[in-house]
N, C-alpha and C. Protein backbone atom coordinates (compact mmCIF):
# COMPACT_ATOMS: atom_id res chain seq x y z
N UNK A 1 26.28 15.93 11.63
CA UNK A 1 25.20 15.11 11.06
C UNK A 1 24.43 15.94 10.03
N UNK A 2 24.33 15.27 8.82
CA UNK A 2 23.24 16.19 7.78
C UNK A 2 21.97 16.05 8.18
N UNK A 3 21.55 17.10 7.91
CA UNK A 3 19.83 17.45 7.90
C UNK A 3 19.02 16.90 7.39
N UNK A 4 17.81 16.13 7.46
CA UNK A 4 16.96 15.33 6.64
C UNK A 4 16.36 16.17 5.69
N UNK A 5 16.38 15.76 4.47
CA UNK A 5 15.65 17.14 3.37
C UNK A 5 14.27 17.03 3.86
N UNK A 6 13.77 17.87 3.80
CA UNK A 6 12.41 18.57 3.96
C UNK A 6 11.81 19.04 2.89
N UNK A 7 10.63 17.32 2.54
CA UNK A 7 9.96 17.32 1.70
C UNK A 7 8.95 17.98 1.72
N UNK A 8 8.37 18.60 2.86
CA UNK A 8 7.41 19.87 3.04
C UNK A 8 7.39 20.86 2.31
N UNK A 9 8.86 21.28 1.70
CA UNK A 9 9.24 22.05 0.82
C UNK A 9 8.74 21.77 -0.71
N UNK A 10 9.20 20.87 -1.04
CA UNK A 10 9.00 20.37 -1.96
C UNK A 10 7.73 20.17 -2.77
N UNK A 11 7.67 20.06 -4.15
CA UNK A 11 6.06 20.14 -4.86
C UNK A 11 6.49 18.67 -5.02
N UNK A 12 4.50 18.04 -5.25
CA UNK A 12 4.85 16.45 -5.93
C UNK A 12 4.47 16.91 -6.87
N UNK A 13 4.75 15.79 -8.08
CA UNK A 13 5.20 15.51 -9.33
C UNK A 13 3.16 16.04 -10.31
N UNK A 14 3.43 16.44 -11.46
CA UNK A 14 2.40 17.01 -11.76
C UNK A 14 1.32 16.25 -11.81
N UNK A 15 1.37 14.87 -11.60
CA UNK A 15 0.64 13.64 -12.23
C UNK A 15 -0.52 12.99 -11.07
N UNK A 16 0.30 13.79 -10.07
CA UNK A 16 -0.56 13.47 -7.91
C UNK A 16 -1.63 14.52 -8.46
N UNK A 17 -1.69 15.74 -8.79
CA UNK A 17 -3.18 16.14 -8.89
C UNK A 17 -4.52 15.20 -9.45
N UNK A 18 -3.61 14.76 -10.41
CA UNK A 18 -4.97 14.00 -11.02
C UNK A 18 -5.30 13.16 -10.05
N UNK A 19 -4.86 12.40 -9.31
CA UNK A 19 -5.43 11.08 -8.61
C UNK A 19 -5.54 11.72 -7.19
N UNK A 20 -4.73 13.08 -6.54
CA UNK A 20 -5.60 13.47 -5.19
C UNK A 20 -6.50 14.37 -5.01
N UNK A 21 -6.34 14.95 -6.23
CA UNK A 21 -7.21 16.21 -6.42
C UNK A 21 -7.30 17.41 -5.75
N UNK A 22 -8.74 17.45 -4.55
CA UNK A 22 -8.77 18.68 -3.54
C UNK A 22 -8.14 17.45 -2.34
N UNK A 23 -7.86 16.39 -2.09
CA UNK A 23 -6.83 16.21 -1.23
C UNK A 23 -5.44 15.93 -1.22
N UNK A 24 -4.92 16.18 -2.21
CA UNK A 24 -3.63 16.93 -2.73
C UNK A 24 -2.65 17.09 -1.41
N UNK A 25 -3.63 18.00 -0.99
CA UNK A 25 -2.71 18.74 0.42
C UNK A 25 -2.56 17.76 1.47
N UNK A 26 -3.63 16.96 1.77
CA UNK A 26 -3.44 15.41 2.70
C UNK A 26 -2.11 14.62 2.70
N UNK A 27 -2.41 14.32 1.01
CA UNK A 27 -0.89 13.66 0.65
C UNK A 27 -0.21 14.22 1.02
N UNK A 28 0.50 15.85 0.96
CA UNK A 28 1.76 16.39 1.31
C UNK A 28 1.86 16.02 2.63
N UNK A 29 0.76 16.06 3.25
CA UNK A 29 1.28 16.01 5.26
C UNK A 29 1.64 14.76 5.27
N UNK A 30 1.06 13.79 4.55
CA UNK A 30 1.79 12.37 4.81
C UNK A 30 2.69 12.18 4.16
N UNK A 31 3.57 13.04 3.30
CA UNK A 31 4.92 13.10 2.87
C UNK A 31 5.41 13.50 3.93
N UNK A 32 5.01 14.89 4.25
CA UNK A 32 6.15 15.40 5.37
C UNK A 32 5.95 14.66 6.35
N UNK A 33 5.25 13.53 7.36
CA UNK A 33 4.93 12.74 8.32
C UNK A 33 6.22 11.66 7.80
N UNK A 34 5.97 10.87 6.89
CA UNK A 34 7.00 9.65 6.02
C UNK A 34 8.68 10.51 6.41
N UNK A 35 8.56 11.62 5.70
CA UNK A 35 10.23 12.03 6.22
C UNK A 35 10.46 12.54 7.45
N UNK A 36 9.75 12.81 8.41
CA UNK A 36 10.20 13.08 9.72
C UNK A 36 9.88 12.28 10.94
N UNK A 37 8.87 11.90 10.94
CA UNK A 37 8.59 10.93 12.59
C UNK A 37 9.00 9.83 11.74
N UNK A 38 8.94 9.25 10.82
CA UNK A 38 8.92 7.78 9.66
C UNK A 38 10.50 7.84 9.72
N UNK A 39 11.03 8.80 9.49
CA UNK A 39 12.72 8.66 9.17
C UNK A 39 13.00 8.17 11.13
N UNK A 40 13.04 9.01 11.85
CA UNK A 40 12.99 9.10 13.42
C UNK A 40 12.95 7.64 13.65
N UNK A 41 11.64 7.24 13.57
CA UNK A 41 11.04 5.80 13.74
C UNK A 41 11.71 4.51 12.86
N UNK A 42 12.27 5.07 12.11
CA UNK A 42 12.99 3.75 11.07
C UNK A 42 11.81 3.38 10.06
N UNK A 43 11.28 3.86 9.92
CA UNK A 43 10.00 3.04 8.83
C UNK A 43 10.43 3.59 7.34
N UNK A 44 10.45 4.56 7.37
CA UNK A 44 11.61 5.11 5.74
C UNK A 44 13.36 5.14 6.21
N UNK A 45 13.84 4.93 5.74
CA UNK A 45 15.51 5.20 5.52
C UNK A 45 15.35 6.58 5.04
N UNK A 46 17.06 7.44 5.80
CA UNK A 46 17.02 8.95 5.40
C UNK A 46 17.31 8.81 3.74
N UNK A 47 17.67 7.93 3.34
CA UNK A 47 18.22 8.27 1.65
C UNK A 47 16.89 8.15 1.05
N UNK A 48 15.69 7.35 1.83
CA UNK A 48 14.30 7.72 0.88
C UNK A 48 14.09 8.96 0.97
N UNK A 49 14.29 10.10 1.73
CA UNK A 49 13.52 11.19 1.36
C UNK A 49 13.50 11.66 0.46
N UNK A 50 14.48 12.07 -0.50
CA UNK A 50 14.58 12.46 -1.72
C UNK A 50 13.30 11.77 -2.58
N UNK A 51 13.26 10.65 -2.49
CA UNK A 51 12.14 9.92 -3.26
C UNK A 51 11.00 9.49 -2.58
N UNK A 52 10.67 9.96 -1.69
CA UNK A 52 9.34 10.12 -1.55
C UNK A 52 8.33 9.96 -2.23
N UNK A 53 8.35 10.66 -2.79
CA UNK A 53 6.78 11.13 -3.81
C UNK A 53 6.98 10.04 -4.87
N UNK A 54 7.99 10.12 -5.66
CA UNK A 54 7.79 9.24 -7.09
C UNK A 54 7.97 7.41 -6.55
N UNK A 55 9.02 7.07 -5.82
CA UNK A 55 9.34 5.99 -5.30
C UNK A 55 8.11 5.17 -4.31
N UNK A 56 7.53 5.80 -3.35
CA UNK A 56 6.54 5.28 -2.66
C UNK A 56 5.28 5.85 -3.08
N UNK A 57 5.43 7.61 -2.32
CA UNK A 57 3.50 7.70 -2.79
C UNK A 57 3.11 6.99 -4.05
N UNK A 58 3.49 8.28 -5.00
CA UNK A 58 3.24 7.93 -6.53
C UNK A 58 3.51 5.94 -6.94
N UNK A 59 4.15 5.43 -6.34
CA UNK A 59 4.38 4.13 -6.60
C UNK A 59 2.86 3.20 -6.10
N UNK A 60 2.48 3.91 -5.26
CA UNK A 60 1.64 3.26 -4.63
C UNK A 60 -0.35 4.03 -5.11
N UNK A 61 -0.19 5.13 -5.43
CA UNK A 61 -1.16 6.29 -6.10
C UNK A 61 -1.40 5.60 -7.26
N UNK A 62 -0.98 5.14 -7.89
CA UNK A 62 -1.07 5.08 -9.63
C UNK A 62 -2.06 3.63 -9.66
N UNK A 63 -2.31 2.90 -8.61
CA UNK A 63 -3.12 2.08 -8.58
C UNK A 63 -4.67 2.06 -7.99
N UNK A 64 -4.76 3.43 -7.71
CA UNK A 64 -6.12 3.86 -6.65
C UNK A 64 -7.36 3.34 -8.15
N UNK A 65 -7.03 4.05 -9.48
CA UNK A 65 -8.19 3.49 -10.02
C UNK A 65 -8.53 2.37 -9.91
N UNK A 66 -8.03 1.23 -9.73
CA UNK A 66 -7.73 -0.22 -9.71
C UNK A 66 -8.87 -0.48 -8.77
N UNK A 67 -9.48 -0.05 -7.70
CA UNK A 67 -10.07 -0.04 -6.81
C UNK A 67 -11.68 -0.01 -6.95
N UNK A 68 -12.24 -1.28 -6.65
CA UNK A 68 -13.74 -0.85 -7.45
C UNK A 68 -14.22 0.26 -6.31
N UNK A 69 -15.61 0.74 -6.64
CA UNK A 69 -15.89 1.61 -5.71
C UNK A 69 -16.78 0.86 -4.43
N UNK A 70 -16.05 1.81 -3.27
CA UNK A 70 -16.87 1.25 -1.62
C UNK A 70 -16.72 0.23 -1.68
N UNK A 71 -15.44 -0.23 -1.83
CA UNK A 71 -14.10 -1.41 -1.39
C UNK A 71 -13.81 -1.34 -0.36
N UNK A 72 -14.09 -2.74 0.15
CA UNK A 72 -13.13 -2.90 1.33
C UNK A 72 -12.28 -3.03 1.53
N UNK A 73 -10.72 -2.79 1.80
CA UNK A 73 -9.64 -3.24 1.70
C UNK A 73 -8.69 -3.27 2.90
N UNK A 74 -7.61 -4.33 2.58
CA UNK A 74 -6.80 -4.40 3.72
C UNK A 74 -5.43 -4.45 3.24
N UNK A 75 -4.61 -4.05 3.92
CA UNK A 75 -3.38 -3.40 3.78
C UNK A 75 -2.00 -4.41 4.58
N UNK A 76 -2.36 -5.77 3.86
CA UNK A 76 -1.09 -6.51 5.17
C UNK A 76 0.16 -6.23 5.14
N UNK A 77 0.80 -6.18 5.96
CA UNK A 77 1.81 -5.39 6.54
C UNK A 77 2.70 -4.27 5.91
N UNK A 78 1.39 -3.51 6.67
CA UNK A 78 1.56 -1.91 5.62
C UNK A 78 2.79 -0.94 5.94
N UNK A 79 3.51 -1.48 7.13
CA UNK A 79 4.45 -0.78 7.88
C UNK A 79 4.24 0.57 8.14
N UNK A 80 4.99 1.51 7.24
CA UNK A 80 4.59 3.18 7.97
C UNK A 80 3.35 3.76 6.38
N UNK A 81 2.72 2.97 6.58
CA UNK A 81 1.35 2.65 5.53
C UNK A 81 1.26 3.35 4.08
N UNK A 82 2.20 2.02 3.22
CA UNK A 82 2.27 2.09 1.60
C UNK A 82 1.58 0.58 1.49
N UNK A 83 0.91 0.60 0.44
CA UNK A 83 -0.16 1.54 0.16
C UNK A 83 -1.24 2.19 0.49
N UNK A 84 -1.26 1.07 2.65
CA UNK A 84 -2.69 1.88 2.34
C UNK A 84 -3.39 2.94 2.55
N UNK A 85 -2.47 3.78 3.10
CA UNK A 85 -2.46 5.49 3.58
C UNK A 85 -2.75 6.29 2.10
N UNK A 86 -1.56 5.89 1.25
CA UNK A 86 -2.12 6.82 0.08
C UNK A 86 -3.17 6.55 -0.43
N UNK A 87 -4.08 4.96 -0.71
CA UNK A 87 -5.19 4.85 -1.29
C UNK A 87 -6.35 5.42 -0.47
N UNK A 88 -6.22 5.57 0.56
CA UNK A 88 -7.32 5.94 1.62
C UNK A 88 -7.39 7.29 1.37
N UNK A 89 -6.54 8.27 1.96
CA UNK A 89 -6.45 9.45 1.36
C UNK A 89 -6.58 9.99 -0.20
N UNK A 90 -6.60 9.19 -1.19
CA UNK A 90 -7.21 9.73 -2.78
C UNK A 90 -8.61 8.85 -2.90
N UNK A 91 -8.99 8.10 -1.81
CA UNK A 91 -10.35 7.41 -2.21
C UNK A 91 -11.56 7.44 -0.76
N UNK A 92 -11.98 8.57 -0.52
CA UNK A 92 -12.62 8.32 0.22
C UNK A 92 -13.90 7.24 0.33
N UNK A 93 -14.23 6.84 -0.72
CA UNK A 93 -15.26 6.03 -0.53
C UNK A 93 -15.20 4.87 -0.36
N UNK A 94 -13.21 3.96 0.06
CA UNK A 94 -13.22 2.68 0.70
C UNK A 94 -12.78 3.14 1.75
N UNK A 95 -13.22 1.79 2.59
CA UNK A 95 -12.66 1.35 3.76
C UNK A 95 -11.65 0.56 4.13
N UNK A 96 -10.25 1.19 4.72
CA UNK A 96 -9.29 1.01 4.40
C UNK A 96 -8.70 0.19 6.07
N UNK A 97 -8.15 -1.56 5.48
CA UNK A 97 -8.06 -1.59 7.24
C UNK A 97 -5.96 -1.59 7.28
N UNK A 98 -5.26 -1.14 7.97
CA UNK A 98 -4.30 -1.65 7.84
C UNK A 98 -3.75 -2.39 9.15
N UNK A 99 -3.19 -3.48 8.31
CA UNK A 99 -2.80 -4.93 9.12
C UNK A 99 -1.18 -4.70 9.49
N UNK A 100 -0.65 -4.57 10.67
CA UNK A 100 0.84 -4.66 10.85
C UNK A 100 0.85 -5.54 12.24
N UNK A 101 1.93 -6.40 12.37
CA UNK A 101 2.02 -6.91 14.33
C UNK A 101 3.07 -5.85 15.26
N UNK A 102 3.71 -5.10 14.33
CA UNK A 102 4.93 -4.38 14.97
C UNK A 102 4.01 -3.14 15.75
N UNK A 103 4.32 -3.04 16.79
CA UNK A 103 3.64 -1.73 17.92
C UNK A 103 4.16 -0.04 17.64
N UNK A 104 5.48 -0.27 17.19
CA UNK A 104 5.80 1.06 16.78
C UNK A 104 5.29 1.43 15.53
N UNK A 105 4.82 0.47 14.98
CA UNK A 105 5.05 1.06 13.72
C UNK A 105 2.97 1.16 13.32
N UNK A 106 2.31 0.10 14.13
CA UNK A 106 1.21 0.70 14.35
C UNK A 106 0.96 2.17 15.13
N UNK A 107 1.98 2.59 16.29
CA UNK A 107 2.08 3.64 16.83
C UNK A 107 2.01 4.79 16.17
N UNK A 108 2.70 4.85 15.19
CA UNK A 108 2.85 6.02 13.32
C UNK A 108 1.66 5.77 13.03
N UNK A 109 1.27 4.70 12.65
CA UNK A 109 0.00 4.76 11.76
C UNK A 109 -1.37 5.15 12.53
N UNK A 110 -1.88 4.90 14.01
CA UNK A 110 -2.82 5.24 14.62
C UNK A 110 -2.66 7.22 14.47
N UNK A 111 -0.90 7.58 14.80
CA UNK A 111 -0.65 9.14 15.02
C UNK A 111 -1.36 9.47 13.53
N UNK A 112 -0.85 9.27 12.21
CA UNK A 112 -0.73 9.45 11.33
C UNK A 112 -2.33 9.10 10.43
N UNK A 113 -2.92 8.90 11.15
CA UNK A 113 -5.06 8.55 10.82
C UNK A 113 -5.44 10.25 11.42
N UNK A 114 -4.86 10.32 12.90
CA UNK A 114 -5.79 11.05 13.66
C UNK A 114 -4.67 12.54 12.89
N UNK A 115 -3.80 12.46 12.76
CA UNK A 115 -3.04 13.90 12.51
C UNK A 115 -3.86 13.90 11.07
N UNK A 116 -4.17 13.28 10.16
CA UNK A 116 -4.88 13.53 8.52
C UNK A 116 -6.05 13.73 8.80
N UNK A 117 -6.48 13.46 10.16
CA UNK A 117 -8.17 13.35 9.88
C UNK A 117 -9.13 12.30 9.12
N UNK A 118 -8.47 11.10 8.94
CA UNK A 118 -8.79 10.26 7.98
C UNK A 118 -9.66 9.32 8.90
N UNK A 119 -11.29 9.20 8.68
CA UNK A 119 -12.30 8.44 9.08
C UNK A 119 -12.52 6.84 7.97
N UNK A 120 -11.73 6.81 7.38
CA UNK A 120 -11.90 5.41 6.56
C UNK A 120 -10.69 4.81 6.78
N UNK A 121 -10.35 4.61 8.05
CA UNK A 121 -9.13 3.92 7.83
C UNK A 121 -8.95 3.09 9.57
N UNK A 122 -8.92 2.24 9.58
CA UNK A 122 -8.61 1.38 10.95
C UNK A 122 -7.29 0.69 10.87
N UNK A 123 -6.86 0.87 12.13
CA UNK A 123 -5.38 -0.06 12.16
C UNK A 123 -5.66 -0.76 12.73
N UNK A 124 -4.68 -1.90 12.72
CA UNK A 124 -5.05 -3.28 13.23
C UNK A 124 -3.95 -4.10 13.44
N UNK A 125 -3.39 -3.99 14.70
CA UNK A 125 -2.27 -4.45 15.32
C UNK A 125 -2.33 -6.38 15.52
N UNK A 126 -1.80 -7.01 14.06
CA UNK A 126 -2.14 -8.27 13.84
C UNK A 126 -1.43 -9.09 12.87
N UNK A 127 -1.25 -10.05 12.99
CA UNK A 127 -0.72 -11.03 12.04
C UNK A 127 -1.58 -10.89 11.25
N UNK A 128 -1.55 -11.60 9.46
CA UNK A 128 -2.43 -11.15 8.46
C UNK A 128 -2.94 -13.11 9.27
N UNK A 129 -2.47 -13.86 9.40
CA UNK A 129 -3.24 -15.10 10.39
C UNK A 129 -4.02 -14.90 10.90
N UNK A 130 -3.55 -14.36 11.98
CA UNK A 130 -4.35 -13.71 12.94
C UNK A 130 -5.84 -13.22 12.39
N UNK A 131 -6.50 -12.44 11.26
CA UNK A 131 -7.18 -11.85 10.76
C UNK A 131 -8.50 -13.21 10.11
N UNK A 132 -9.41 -12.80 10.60
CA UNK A 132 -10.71 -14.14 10.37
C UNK A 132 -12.38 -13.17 9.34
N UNK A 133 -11.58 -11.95 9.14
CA UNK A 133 -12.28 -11.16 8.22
C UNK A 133 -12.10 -11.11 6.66
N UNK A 134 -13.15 -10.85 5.81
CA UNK A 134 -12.84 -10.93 4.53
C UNK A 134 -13.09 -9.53 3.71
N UNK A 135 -12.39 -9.41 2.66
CA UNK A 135 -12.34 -7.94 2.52
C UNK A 135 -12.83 -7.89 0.50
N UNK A 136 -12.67 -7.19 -0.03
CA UNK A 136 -12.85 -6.78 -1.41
C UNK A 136 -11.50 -7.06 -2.13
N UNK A 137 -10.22 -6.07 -1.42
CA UNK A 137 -9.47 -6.15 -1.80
C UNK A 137 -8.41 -6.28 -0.54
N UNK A 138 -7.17 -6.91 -1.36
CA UNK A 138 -6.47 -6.94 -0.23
C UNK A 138 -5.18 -6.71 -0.94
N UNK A 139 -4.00 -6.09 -0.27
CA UNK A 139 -2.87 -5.80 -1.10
C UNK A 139 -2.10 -5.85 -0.24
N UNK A 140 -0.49 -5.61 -0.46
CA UNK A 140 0.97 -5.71 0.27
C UNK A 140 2.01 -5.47 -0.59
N UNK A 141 2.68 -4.26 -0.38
CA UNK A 141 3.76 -3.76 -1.27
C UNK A 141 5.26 -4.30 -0.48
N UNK A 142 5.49 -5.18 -1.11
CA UNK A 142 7.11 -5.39 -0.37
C UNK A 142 7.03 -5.81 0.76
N UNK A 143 6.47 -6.94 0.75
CA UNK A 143 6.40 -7.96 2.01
C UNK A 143 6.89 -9.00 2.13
N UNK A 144 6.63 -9.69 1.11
CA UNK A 144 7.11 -11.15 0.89
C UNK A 144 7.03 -11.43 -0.53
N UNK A 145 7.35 -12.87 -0.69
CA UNK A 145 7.74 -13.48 -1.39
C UNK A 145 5.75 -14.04 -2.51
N UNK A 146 5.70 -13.97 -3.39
CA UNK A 146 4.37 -14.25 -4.14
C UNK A 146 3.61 -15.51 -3.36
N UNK A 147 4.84 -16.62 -3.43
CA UNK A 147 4.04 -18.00 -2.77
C UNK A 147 3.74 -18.22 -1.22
N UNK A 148 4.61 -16.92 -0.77
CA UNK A 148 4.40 -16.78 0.70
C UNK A 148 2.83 -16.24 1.39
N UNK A 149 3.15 -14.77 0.10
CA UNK A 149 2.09 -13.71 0.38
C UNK A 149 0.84 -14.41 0.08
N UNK A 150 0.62 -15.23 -0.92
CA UNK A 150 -0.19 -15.60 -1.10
C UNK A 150 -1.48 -16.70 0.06
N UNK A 151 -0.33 -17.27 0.84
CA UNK A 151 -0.82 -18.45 1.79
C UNK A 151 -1.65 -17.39 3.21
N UNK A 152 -0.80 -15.98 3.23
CA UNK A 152 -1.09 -14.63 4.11
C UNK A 152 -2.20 -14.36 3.86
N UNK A 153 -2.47 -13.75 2.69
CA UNK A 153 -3.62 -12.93 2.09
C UNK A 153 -4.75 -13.50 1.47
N UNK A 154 -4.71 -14.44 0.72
CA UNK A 154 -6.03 -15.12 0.00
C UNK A 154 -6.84 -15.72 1.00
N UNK A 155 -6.44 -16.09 1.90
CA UNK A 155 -7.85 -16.45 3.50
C UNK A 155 -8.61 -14.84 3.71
N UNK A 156 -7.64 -14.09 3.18
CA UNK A 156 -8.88 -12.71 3.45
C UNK A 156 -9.33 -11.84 2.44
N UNK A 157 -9.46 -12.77 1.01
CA UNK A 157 -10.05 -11.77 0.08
C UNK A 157 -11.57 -13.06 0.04
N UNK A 158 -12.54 -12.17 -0.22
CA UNK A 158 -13.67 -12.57 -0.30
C UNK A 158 -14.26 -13.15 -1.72
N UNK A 159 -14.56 -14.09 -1.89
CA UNK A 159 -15.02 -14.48 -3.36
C UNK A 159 -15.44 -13.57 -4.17
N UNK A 160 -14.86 -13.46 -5.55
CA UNK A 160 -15.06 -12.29 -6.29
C UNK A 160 -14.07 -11.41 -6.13
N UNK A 161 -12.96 -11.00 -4.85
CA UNK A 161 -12.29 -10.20 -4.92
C UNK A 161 -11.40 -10.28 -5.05
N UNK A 162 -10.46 -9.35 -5.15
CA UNK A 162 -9.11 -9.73 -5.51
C UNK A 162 -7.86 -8.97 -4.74
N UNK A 163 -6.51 -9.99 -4.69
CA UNK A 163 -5.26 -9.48 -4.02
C UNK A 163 -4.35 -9.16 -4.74
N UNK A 164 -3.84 -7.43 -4.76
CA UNK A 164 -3.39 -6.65 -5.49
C UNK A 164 -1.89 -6.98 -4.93
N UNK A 165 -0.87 -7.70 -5.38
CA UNK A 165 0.07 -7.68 -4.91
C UNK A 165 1.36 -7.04 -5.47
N UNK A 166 1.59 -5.90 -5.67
CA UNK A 166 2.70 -4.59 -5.62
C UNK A 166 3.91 -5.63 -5.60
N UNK A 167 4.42 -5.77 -6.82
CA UNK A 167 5.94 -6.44 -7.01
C UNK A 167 6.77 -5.67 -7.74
N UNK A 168 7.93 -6.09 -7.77
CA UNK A 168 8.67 -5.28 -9.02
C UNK A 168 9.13 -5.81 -10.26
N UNK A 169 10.39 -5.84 -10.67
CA UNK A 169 10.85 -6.48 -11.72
C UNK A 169 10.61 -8.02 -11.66
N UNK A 170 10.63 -8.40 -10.86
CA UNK A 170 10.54 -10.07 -10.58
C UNK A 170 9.03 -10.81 -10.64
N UNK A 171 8.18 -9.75 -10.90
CA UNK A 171 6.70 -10.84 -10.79
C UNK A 171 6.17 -11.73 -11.73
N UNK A 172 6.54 -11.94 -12.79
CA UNK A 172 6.80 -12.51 -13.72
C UNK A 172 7.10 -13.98 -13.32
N UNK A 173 8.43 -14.31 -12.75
CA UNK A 173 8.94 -15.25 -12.05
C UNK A 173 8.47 -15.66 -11.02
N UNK A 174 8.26 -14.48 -10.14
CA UNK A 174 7.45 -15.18 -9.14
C UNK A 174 5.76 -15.96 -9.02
N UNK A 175 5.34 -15.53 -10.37
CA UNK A 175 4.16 -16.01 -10.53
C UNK A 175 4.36 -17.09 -10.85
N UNK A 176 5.21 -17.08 -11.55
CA UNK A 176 5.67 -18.85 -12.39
C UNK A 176 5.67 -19.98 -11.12
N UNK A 177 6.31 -19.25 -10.05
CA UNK A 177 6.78 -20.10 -9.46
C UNK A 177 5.45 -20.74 -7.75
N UNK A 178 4.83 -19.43 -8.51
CA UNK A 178 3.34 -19.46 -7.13
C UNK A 178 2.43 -19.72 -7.35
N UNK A 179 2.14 -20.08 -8.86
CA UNK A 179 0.96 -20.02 -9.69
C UNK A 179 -0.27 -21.45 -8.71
N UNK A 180 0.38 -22.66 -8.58
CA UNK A 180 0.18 -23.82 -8.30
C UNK A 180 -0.32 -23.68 -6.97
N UNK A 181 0.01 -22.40 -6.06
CA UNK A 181 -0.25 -22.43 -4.58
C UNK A 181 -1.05 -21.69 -4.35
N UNK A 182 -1.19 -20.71 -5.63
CA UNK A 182 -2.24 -19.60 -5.55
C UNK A 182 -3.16 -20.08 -5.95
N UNK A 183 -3.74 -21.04 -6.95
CA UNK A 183 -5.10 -21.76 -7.58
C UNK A 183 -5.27 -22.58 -6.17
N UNK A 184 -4.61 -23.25 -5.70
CA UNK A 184 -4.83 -24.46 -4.65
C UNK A 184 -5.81 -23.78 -3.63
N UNK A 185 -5.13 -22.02 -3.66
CA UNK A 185 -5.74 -21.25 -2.56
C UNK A 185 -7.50 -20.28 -2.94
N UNK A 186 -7.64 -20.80 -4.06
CA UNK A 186 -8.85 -20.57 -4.44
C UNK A 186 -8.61 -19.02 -5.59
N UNK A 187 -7.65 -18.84 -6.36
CA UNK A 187 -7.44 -18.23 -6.99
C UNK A 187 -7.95 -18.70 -9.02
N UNK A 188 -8.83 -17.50 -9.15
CA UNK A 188 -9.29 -17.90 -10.96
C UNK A 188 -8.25 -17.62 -11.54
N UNK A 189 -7.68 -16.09 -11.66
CA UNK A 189 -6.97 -16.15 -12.79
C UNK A 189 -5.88 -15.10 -11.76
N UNK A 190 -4.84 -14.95 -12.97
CA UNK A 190 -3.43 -14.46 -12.32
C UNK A 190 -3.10 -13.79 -13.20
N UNK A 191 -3.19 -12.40 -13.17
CA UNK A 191 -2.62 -11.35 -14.02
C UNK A 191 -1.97 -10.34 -14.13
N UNK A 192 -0.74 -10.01 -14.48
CA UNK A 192 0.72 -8.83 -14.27
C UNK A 192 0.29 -7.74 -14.72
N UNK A 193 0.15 -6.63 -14.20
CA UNK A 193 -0.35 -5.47 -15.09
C UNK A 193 0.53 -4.27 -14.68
N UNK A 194 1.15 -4.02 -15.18
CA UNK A 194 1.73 -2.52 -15.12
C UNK A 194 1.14 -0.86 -14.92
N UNK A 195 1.27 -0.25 -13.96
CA UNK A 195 0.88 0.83 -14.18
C UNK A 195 2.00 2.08 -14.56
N UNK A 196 0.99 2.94 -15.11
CA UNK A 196 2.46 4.25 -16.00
C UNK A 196 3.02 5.04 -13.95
N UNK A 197 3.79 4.70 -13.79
CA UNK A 197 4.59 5.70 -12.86
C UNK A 197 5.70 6.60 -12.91
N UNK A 198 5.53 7.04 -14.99
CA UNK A 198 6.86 7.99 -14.97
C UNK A 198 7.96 6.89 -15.23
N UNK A 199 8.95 7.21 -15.24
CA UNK A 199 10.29 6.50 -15.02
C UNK A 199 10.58 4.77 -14.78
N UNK A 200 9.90 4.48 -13.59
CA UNK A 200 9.31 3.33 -13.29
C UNK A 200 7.96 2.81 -12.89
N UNK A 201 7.44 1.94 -13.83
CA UNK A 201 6.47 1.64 -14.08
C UNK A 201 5.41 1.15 -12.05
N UNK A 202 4.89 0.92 -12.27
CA UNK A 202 4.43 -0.05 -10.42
C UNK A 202 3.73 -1.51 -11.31
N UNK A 203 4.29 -2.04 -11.07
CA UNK A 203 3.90 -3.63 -11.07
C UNK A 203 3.31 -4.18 -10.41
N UNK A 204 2.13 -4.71 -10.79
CA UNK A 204 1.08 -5.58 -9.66
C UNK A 204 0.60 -6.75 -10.07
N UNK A 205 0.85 -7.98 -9.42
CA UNK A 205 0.07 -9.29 -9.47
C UNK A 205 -1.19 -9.33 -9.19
N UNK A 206 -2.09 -9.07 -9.63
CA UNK A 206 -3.49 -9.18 -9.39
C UNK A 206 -4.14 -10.99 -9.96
N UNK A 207 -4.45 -11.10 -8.12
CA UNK A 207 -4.57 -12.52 -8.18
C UNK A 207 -6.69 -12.48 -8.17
N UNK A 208 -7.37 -12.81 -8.74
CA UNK A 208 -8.21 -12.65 -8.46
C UNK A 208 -9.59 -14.22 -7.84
N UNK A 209 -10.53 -13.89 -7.26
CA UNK A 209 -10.35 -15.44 -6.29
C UNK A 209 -12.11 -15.24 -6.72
């Protein structure tokens, strides 16, 4: 059996200083956490390790400015927590809740608060249904479908705020096709914005309500 690479080793990309700064080093433990109990646990695949940093963190980092300040935010089904581990860790000044129903995989994320030391961050073992709270922001990288996510998440962004929804090549289309379910759901405007991630860009539907 091959060895899982050991991203512990490894430097991230020159572009993570700017957005973690003096917690820089945070991020690395939740790299090396993502490739070893996360690989173990099934929440990353072993062929993500290699891409770690540029593919998830950095995929998910490049949107922290996006974030007004002493935001509330929620993270529906954050799995082994993209995005909302990395935004919590480069932003201390929101409050970061993350929403999953799966037990193992809240199991990582409760280990993975108390091993960082991270006091802005609550897990929350729950359907995004389930959830009768309203937040600032609310986001989900690779969950569902736009017209799906949308019926999930807009019961918990708070008037004025907005749901950052992390798509890829397809959001374009999928807006086309959600646009009608997302206004119905109390949504103003609907806007695609790209952020620079190097190589590949991070794409986000920002639905705002």
């Amino acid at each position: 059996m091959s060895e899982t690479p050991d991203v512990s080793r490894e430097t991230p990309p020159p572009h993570a200083a700017g957005v973690f700064a003096s917690r820089l080093e945070l991020a690395e433990q939740y790299a090396e956490l993502l490739a070893t109990d996360g690989v173990v646990r099934g929440l990353i695949g072993p062929r993500e390790v290699p891409r770690i940093w540029d593919r998830h963190i950095m995929n998910s980092a490049v949107v922290v400015p996006r974030l007004p300040q002493d935001a509330t935010v929620a993270d529906v089904g954050t799995g082994a927590g993209l995005p909302g581990l990395v935004w919590a860790i480069a932003r201390t000044d929101i409050q970061m809740t993350l929403i999953e129903p799966l037990l193992r995989r809240t199991s990582f994320l409760e280990e993975a608060v108390e091993k960082l030391g991270l006091d802005n961050v609550e897990v929350l073992r729950a359907r995004a249904e389930e959830v009768h709270t309203t937040y600032d922001v609310v986001t989900a990288r690779a969950v569902a479908g736009l017209d799906k996510l949308g019926r999930w998440c807009m019961p918990l962004v708070r008037p004025g705020g907005v749901l950052l929804a992390m798509k890829g090549r397809s959001a374009a289309d999928e807006v086309a096709s959600a646009t009608a379910t997302l206004h119905r759901l109390g949504a103003t405007s609907i806007v695609v914005t790209s952020y620079d991630n190097g190589d590949v860009p991070t794409t986000v539907v920002e639905v705002s309500k």
